[in-house]
C-alpha atoms as a PDB file:
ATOM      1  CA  UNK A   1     -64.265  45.460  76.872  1.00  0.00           C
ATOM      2  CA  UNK A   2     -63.497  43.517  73.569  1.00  0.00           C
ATOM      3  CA  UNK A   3     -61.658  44.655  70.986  1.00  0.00           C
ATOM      4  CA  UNK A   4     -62.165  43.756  67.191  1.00  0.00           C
ATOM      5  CA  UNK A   5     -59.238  44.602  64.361  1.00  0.00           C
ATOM      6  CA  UNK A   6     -59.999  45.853  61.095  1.00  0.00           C
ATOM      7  CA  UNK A   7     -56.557  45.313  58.674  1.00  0.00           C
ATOM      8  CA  UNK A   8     -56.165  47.208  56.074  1.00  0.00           C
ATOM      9  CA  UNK A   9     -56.844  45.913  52.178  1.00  0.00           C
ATOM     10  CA  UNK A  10     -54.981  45.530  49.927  1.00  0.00           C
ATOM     11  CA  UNK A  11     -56.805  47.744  48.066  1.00  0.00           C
ATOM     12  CA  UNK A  12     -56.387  50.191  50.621  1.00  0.00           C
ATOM     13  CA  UNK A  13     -52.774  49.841  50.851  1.00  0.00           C
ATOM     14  CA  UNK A  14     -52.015  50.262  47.224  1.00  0.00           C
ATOM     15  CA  UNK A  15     -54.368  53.549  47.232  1.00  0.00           C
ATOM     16  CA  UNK A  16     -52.474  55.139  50.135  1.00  0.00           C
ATOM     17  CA  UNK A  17     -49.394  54.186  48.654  1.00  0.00           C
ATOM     18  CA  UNK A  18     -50.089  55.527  45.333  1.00  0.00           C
ATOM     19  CA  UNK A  19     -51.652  58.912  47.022  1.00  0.00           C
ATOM     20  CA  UNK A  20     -48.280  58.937  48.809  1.00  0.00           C
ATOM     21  CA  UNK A  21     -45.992  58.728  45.982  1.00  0.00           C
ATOM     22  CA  UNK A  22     -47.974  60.932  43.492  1.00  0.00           C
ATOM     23  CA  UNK A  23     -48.253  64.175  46.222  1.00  0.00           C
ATOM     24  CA  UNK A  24     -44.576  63.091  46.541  1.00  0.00           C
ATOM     25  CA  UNK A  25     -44.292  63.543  43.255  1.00  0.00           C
ATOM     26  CA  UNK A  26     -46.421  67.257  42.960  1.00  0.00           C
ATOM     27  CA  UNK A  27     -44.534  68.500  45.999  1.00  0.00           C
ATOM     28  CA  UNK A  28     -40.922  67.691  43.990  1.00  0.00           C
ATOM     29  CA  UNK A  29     -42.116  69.576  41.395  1.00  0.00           C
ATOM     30  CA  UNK A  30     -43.845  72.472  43.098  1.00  0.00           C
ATOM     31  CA  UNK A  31     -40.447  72.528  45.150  1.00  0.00           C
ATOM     32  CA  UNK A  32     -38.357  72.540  41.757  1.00  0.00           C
ATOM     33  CA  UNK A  33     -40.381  75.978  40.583  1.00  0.00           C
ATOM     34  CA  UNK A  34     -38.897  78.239  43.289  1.00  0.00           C
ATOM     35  CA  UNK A  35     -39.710  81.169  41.569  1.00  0.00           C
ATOM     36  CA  UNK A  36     -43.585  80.254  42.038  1.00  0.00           C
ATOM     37  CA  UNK A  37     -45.144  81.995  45.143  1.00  0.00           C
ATOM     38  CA  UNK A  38     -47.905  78.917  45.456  1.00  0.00           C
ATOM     39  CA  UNK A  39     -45.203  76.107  45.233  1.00  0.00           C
ATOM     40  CA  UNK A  40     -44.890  75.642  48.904  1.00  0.00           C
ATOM     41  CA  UNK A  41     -48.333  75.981  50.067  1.00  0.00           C
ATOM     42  CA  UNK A  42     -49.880  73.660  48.171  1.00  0.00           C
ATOM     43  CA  UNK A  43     -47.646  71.532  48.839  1.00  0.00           C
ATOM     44  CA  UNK A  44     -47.645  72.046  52.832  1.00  0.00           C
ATOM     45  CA  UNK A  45     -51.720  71.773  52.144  1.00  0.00           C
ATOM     46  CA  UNK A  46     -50.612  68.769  50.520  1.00  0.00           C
ATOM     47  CA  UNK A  47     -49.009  67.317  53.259  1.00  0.00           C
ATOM     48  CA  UNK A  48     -51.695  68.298  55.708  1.00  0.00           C
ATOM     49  CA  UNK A  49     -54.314  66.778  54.192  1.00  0.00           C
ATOM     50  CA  UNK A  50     -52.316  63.150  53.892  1.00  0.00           C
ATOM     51  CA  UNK A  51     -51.662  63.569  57.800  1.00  0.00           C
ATOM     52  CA  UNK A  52     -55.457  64.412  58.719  1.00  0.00           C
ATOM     53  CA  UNK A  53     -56.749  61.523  56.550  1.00  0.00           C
ATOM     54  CA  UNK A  54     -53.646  59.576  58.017  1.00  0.00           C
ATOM     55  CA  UNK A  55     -55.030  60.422  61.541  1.00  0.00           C
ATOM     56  CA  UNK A  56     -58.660  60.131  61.276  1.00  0.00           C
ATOM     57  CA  UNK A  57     -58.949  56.397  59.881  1.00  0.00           C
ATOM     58  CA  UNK A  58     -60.352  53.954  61.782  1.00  0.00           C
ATOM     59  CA  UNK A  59     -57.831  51.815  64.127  1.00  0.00           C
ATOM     60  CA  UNK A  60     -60.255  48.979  65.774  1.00  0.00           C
ATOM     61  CA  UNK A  61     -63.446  48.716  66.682  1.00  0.00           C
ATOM     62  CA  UNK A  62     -64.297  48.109  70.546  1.00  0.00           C
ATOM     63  CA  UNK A  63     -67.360  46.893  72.348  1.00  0.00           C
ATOM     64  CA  UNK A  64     -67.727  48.292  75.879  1.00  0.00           C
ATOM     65  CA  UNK A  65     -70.702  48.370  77.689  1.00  0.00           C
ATOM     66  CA  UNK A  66     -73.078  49.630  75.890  1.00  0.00           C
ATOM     67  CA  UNK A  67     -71.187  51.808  73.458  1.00  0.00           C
ATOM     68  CA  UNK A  68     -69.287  51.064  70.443  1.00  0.00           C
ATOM     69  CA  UNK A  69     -65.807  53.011  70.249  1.00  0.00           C
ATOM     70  CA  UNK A  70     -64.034  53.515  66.621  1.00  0.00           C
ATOM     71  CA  UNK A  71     -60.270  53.846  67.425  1.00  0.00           C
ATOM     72  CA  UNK A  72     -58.958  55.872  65.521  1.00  0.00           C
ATOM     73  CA  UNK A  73     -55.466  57.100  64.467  1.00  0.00           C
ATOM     74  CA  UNK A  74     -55.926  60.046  66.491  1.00  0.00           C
ATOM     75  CA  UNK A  75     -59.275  60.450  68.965  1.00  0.00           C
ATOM     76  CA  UNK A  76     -62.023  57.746  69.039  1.00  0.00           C
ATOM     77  CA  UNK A  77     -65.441  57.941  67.863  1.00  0.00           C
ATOM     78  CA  UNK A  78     -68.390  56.275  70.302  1.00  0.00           C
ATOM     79  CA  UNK A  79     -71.745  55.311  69.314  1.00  0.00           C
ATOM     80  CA  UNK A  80     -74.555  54.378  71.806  1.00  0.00           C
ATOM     81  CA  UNK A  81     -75.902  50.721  70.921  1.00  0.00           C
ATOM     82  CA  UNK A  82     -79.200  50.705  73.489  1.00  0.00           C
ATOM     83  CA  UNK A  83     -81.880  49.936  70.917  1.00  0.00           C
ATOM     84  CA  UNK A  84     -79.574  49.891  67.776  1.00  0.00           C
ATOM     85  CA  UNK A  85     -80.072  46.668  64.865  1.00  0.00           C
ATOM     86  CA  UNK A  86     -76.993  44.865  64.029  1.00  0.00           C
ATOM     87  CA  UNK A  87     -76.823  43.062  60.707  1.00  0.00           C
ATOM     88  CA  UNK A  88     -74.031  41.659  58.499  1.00  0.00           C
ATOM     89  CA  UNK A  89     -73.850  42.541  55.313  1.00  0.00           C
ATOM     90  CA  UNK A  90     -71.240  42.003  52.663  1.00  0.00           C
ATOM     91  CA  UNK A  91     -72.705  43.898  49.849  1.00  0.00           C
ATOM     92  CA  UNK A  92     -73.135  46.927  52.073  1.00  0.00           C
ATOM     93  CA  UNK A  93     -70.184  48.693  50.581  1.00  0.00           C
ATOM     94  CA  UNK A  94     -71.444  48.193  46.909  1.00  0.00           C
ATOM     95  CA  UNK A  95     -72.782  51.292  45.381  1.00  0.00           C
ATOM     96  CA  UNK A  96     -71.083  53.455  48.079  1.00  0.00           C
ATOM     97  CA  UNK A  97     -70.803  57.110  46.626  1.00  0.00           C
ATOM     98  CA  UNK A  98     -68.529  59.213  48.860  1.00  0.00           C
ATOM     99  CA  UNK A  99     -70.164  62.224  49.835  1.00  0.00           C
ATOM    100  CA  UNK A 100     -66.990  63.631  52.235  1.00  0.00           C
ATOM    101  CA  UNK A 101     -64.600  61.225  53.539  1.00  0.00           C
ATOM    102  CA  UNK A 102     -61.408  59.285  52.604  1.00  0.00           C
ATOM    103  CA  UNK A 103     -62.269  56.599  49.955  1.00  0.00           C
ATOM    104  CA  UNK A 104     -59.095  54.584  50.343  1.00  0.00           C
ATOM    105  CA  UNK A 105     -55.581  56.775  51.467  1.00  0.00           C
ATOM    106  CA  UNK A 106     -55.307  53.690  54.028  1.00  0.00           C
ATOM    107  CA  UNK A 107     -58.941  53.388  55.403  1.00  0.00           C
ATOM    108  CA  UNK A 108     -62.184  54.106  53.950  1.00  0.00           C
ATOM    109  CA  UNK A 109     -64.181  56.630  56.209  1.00  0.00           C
ATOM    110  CA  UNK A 110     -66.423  59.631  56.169  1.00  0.00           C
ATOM    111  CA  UNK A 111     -70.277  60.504  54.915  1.00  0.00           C
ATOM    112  CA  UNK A 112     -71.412  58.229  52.258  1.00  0.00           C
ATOM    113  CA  UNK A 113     -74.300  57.442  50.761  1.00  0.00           C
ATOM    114  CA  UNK A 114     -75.978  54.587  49.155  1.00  0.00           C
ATOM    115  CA  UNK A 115     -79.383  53.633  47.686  1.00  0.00           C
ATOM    116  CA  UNK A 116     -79.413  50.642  50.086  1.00  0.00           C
ATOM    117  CA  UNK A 117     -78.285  52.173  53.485  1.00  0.00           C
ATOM    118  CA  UNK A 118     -78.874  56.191  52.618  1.00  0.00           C
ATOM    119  CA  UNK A 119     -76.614  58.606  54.638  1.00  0.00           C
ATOM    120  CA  UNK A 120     -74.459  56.312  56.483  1.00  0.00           C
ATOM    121  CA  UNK A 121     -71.300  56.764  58.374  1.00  0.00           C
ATOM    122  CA  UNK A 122     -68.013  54.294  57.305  1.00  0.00           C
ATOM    123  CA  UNK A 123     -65.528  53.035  59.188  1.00  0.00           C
ATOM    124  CA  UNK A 124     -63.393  50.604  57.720  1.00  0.00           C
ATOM    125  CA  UNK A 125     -60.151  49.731  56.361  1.00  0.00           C
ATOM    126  CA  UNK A 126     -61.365  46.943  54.066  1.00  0.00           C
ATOM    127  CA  UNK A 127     -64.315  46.883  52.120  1.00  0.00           C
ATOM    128  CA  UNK A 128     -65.085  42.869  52.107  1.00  0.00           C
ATOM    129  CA  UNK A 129     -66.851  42.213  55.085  1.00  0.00           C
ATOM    130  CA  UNK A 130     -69.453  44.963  56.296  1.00  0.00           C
ATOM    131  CA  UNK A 131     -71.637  45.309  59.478  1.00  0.00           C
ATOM    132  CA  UNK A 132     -74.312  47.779  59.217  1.00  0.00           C
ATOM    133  CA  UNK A 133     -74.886  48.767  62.999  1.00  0.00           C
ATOM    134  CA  UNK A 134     -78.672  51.199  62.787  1.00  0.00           C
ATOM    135  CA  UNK A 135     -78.514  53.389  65.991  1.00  0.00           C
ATOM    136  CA  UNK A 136     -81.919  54.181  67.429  1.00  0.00           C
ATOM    137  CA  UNK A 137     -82.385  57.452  66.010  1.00  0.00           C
ATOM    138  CA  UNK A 138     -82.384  55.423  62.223  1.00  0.00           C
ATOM    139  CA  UNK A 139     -78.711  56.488  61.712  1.00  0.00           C
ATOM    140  CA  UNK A 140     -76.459  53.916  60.006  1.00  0.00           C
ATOM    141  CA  UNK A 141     -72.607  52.970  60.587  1.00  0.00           C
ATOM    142  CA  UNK A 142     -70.731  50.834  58.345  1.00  0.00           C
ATOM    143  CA  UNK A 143     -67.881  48.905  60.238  1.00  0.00           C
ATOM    144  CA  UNK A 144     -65.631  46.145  58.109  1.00  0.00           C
ATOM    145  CA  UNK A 145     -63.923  44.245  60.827  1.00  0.00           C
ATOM    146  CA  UNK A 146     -61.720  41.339  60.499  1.00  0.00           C
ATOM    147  CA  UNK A 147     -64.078  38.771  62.285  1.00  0.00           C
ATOM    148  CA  UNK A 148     -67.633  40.249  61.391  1.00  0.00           C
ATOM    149  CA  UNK A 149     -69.441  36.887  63.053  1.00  0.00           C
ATOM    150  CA  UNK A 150     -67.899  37.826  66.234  1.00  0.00           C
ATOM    151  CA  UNK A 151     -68.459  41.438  66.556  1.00  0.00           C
ATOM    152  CA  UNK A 152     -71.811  41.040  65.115  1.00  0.00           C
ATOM    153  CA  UNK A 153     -72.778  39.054  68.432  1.00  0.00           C
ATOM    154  CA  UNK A 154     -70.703  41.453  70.664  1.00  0.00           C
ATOM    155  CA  UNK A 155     -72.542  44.287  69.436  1.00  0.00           C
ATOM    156  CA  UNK A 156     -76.190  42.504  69.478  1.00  0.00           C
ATOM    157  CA  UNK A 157     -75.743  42.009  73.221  1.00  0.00           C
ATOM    158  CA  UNK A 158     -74.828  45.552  73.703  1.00  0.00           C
ATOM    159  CA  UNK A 159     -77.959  46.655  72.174  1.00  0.00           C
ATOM    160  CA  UNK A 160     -79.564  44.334  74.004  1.00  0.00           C
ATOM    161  CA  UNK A 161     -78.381  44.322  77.529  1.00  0.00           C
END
């Protein structure tokens, strides 16, 4: 098995943090208005929203046998790579529009969709360097590792083998 890191951006960092500070901020003043029957579950939805998107972005990427496995937070994701086409691309995350997803509390993930690509999966907590893995049914998955020459050629000789 190999495993491949994806850090996180800067531009994902300062998103999450921001996201963090300003539902901080609405749950102070929802708490502050006691009197108001919906202060404390929107902010508990709040909270539980943070924590799923928290949980479900991606971890690392890892390249065993012939699957690809997105670690996640929380759970994995595995994709099977017999007949899939591996490319790296690093204008694969322009023109993105986020259909359902996370588009930057700490990882960018979810549906997207792009002239380019389509419907395509993302995975990735940075945005700079993308690999555009097409499974064999035509589906695409958007990784951004750390070292995409590397898993690019891990990933081509899954498919292959």
């Amino acid at each position: 098995m190999q495993t491949f890191a994806t850090r996180m951006s800067a531009t994902a960092r300062w998103v999450g943090l921001t996201t963090i500070l300003v539902c901080l901020g609405v749950i102070l003043f929802l708490s502050a208005r006691v009197n108001d029957v919906a202060a404390m579950p929107i902010g508990g939805l709040l909270l539980v929203v943070l924590a799923l998107a928290y949980a479900l972005s991606p971890l690392r990427y890892e390249v065993q046998g012939h699957a690809l496995i997105v670690r996640r937070q929380v759970g994995r994701t595995t994709f099977d790579l017999r007949g899939a086409t591996v490319v790296q691309d690093d204008e694969a995350f322009r023109g993105l529009v986020r259909l359902f997803g996370n588009g930057g509390f700490f990882a960018f993930h979810g549906w997207y969709w792009s002239r380019r690509l389509g419907s395509v999966r993302v995975y990735a907590r940075n945005r700079e360097r993308g690999v555009v893995v097409r499974l064999a049914n035509g589906k695409p998955v958007l990784l951004g590792p750390d070292e995409p020459d590397r898993l690019v050629a891990a990933l081509r000789a899954a498919a292959a083998a």
